[in-house]
C-alpha atoms as a PDB file:
ATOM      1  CA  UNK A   1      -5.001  15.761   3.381  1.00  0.00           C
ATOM      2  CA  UNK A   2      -5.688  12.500   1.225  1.00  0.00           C
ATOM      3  CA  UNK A   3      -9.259  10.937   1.414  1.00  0.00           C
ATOM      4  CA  UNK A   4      -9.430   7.654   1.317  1.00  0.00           C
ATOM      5  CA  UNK A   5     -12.856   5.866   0.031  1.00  0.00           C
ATOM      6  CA  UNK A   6     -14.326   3.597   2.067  1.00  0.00           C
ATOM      7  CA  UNK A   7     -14.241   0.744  -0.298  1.00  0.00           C
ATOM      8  CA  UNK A   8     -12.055  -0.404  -3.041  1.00  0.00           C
ATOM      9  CA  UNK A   9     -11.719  -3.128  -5.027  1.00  0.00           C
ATOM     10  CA  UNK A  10      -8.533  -5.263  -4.731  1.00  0.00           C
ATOM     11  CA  UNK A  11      -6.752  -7.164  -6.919  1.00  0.00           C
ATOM     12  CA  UNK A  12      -4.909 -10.182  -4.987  1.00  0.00           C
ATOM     13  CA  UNK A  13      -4.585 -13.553  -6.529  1.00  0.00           C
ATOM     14  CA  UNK A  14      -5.936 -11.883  -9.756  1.00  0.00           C
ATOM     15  CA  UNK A  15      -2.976 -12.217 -12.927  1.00  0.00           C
ATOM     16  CA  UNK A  16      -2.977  -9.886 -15.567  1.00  0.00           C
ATOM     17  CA  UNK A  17      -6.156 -10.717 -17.515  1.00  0.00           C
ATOM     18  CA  UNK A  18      -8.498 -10.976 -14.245  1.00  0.00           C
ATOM     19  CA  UNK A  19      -6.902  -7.822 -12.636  1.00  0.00           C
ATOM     20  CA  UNK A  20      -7.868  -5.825 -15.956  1.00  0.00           C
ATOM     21  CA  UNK A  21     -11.361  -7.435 -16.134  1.00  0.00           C
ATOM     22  CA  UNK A  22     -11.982  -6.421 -12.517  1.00  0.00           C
ATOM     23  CA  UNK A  23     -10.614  -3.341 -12.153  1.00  0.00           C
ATOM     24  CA  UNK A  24     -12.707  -2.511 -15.806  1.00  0.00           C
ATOM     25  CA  UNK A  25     -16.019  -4.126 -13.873  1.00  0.00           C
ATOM     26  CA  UNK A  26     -15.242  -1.978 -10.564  1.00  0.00           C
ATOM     27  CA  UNK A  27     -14.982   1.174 -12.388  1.00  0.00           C
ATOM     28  CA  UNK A  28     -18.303   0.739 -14.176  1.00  0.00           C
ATOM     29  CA  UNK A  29     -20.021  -0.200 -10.838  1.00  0.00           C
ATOM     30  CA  UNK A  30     -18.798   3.259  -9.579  1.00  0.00           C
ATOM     31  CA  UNK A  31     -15.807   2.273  -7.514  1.00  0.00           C
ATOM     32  CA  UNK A  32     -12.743   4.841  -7.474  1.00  0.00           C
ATOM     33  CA  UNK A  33     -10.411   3.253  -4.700  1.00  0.00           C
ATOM     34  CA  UNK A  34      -7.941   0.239  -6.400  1.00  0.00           C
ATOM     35  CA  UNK A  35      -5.487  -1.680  -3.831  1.00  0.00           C
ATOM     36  CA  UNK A  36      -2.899  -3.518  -5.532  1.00  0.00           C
ATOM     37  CA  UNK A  37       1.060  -4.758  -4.854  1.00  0.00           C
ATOM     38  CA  UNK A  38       4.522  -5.069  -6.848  1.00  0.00           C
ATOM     39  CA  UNK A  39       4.380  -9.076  -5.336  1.00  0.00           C
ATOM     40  CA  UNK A  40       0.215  -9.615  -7.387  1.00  0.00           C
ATOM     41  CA  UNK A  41       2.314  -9.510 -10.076  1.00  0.00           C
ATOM     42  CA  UNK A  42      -0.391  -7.728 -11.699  1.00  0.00           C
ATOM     43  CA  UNK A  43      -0.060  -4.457 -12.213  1.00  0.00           C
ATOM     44  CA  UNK A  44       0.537  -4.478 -15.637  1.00  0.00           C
ATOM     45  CA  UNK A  45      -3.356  -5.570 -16.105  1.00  0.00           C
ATOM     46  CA  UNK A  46      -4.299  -3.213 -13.524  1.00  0.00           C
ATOM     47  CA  UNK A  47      -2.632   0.050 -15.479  1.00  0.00           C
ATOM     48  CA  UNK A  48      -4.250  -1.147 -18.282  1.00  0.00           C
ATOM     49  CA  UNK A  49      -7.313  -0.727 -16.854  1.00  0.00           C
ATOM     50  CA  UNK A  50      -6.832   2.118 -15.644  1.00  0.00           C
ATOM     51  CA  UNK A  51      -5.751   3.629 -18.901  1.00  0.00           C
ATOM     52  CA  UNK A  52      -8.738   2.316 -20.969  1.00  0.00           C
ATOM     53  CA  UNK A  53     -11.805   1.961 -18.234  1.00  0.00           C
ATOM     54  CA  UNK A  54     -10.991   4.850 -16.144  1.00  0.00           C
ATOM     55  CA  UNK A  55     -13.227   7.862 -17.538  1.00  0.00           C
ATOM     56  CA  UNK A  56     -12.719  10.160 -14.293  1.00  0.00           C
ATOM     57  CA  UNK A  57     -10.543  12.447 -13.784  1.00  0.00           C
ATOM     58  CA  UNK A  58      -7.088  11.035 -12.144  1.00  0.00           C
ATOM     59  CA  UNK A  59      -7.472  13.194  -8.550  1.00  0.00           C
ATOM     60  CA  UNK A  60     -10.576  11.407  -8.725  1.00  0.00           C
ATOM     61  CA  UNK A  61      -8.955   8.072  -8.897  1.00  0.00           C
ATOM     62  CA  UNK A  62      -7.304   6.589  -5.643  1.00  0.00           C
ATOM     63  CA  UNK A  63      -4.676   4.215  -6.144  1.00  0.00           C
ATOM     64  CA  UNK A  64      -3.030   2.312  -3.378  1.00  0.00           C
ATOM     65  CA  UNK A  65      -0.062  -0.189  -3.926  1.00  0.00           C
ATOM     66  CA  UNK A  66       2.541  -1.687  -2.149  1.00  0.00           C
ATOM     67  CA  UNK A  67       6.464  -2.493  -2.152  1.00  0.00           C
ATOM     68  CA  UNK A  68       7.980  -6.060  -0.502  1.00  0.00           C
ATOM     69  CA  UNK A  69       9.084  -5.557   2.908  1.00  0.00           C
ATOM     70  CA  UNK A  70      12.615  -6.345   3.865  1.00  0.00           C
ATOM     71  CA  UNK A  71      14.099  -3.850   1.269  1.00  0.00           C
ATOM     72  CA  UNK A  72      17.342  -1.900   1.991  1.00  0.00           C
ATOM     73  CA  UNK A  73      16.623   2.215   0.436  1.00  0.00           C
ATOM     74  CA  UNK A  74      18.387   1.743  -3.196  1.00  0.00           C
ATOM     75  CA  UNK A  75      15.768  -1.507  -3.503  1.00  0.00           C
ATOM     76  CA  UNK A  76      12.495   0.522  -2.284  1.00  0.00           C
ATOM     77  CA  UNK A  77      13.506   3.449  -4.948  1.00  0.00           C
ATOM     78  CA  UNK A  78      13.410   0.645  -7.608  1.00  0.00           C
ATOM     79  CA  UNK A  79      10.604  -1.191  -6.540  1.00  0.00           C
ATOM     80  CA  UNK A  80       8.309   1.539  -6.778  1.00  0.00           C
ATOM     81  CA  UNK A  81      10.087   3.135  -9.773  1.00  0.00           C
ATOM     82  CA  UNK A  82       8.386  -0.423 -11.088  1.00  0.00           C
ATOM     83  CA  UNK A  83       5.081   0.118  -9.639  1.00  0.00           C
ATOM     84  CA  UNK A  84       4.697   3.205 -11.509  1.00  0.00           C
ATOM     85  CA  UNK A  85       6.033   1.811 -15.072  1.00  0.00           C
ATOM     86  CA  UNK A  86       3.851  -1.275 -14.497  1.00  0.00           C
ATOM     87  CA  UNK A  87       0.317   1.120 -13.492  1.00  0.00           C
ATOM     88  CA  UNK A  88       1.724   3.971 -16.207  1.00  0.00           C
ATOM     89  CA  UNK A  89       1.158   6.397 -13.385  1.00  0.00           C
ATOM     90  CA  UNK A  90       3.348   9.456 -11.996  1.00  0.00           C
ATOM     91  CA  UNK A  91       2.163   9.153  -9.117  1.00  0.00           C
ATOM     92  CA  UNK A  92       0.364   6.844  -6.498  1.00  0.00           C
ATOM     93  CA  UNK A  93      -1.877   7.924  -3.746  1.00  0.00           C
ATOM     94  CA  UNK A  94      -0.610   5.324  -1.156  1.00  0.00           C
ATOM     95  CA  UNK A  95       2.347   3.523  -0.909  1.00  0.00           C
ATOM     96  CA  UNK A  96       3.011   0.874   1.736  1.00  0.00           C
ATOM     97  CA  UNK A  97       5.450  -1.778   2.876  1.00  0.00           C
ATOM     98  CA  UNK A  98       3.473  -4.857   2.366  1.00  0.00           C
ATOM     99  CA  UNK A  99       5.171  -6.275   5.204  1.00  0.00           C
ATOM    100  CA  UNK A 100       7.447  -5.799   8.099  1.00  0.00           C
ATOM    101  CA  UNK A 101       9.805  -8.477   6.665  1.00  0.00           C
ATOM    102  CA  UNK A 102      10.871  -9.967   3.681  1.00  0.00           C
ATOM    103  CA  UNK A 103       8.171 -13.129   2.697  1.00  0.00           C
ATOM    104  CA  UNK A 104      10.896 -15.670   3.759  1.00  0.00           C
ATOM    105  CA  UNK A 105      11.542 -13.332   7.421  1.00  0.00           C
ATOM    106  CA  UNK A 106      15.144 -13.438   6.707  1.00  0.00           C
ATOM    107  CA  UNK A 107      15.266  -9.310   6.694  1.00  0.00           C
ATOM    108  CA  UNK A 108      13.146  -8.812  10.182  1.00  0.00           C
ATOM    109  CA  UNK A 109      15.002  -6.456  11.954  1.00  0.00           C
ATOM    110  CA  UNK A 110      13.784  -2.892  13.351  1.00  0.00           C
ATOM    111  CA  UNK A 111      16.617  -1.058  11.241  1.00  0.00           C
ATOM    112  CA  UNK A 112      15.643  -3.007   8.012  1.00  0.00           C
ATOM    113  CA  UNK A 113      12.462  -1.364   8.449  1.00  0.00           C
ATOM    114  CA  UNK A 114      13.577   2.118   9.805  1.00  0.00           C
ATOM    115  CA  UNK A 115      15.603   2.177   6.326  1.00  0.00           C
ATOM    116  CA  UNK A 116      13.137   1.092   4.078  1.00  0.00           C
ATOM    117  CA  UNK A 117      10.409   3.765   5.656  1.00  0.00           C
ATOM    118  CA  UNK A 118      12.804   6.344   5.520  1.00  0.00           C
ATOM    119  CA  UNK A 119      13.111   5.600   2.211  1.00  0.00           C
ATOM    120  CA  UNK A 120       9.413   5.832   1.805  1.00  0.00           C
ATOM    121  CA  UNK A 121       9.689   8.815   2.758  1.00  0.00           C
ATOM    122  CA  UNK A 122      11.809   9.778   0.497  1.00  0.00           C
ATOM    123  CA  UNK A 123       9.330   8.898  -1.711  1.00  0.00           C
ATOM    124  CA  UNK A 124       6.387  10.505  -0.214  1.00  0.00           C
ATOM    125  CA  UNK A 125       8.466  13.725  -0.340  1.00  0.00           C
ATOM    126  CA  UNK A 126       9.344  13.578  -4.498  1.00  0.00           C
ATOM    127  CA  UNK A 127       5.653  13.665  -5.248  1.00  0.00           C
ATOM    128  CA  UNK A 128       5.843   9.965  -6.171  1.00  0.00           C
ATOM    129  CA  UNK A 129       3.404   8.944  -3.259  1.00  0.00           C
ATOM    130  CA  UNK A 130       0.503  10.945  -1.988  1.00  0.00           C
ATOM    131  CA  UNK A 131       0.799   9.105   1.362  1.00  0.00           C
ATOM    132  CA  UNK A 132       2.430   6.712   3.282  1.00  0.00           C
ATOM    133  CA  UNK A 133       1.852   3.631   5.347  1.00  0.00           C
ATOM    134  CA  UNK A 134       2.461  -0.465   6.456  1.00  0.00           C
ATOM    135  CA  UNK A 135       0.914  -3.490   5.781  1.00  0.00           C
ATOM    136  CA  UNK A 136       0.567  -6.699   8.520  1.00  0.00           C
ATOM    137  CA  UNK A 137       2.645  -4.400  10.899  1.00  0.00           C
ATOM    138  CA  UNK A 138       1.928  -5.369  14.577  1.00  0.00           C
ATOM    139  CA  UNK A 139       2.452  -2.252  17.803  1.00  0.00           C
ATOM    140  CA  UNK A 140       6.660  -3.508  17.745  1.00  0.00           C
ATOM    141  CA  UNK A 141       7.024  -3.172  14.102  1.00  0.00           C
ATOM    142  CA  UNK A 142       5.307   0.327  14.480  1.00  0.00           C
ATOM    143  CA  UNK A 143       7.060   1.692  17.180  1.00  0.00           C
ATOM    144  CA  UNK A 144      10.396   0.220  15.103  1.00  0.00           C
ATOM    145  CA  UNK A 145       9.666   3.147  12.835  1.00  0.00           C
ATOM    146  CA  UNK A 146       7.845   5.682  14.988  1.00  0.00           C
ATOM    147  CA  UNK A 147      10.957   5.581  16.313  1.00  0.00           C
ATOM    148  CA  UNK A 148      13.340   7.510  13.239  1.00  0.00           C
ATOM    149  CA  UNK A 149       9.681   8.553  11.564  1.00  0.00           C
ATOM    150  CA  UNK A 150       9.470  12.105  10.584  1.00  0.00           C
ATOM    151  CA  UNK A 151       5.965  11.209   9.049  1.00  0.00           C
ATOM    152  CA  UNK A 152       3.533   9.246  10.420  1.00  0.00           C
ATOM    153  CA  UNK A 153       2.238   6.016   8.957  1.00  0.00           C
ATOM    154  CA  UNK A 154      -1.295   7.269   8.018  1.00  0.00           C
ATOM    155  CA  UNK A 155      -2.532   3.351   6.962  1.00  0.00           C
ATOM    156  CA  UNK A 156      -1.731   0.161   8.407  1.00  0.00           C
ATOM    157  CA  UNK A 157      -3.413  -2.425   6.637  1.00  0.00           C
ATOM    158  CA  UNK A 158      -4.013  -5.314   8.807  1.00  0.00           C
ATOM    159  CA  UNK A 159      -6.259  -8.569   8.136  1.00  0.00           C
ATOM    160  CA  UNK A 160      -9.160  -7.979  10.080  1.00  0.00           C
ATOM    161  CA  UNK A 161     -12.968  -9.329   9.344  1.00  0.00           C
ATOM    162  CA  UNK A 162     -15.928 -11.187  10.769  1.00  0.00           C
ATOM    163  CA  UNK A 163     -14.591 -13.747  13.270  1.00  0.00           C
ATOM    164  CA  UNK A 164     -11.280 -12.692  13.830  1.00  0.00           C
ATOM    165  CA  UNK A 165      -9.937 -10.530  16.803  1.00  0.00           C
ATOM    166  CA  UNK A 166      -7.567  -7.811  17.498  1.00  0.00           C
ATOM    167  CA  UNK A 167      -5.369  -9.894  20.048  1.00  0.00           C
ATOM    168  CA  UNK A 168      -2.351  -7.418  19.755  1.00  0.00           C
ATOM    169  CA  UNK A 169      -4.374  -4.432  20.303  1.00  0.00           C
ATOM    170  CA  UNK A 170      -2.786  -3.240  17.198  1.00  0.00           C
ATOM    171  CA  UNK A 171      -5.651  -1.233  16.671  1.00  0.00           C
ATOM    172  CA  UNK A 172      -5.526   0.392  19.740  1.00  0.00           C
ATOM    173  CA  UNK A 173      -1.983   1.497  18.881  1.00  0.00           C
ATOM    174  CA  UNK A 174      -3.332   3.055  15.953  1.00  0.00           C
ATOM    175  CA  UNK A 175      -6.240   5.262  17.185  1.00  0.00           C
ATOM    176  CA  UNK A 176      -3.448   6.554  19.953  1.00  0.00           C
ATOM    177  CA  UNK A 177      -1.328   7.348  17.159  1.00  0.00           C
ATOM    178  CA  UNK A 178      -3.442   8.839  14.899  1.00  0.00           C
ATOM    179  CA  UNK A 179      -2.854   5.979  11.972  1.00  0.00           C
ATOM    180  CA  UNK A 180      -5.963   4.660  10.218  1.00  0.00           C
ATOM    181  CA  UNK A 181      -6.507   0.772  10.508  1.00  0.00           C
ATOM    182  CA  UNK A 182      -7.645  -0.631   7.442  1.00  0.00           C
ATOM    183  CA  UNK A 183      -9.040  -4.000   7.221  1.00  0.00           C
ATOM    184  CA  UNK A 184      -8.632  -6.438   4.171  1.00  0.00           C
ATOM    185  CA  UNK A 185     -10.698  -9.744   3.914  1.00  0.00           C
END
């Protein structure tokens, strides 16, 4: 089993500098969880941080990142082969697809995504990635890969705060299926 904290700090719309500022500040106010992505373009700043702020132990440390949607298996293998040069880790405790698409929703289809969590699998299985999960993925786009899954999604990371609503019952789906929803704001 992985735990999960309750809170982390992320690191979107942060470059570089700000991501290794942040992450710095978040470790000295206590935090241990860090959510960040290939597509911040930040990483870089957030390894840093890691490898000069962080005074823990590294099973202490939780790090979650995430790979562009839309990627065929040789792709997903390289885009997290990046994620760890960029956060000079081994290994990551989550890994996700941020996305059940590519960003331009050219790549959309249920066996795009079937290959690239298969692939994540893959992954999961090397020791590269602690867990496994999805980001923005609605009850379709999950049962696209329940379908061929041989591991469960345990995250889907869904936008979710004050004032907004679950109008796809997408969490729902996820308490059936035993896959923690995880808001960002």
């Amino acid at each position: 089993a992985v735990d999960l904290p309750l809170i982390g700090a992320g690191t979107w719309q942060y470059n570089d500098t700000i991501a290794y500022q942040s992450v710095c500040q978040a470790f000295a106010a206590g935090y241990t969880f860090v959510d960040t992505a290939l597509g911040y373009g930040n990483q870089k700043g957030v390894g840093l941080a890691i490898r000069d702020c962080w005074h823990g132990k590294r099973d202490d440390l939780f790090v979650m990142t995430k790979i562009p949607g839309g990627l065929n298996a040789v792709q997903v293998m390289g885009a997290h082969h990046q994620n760890l040069l960029e956060l000079g880790l081994e290994y990551v405790d989550h890994l996700m697809t941020h996305y059940p698409a590519d960003w331009n929703q050219t790549i959309a289809s249920p066996e795009a995504r079937q290959e690239e969590w298969l692939a994540l699998g893959t992954i999961y299985y090397s020791g590269q990635a602690r867990s496994i999960g999805v980001s923005h993925y609605c009850e379709q786009h999950l049962n696209d890969i329940m379908d061929v899954a041989s591991i469960v999604p345990s995250i889907n990371q869904v936008e979710y705060h004050v004032g907004s609503q679950d109008i796809d019952h997408v969490m729902e789906y996820c308490d059936r299926h035993g896959i923690t929803f995880m808001s960002f704001s």
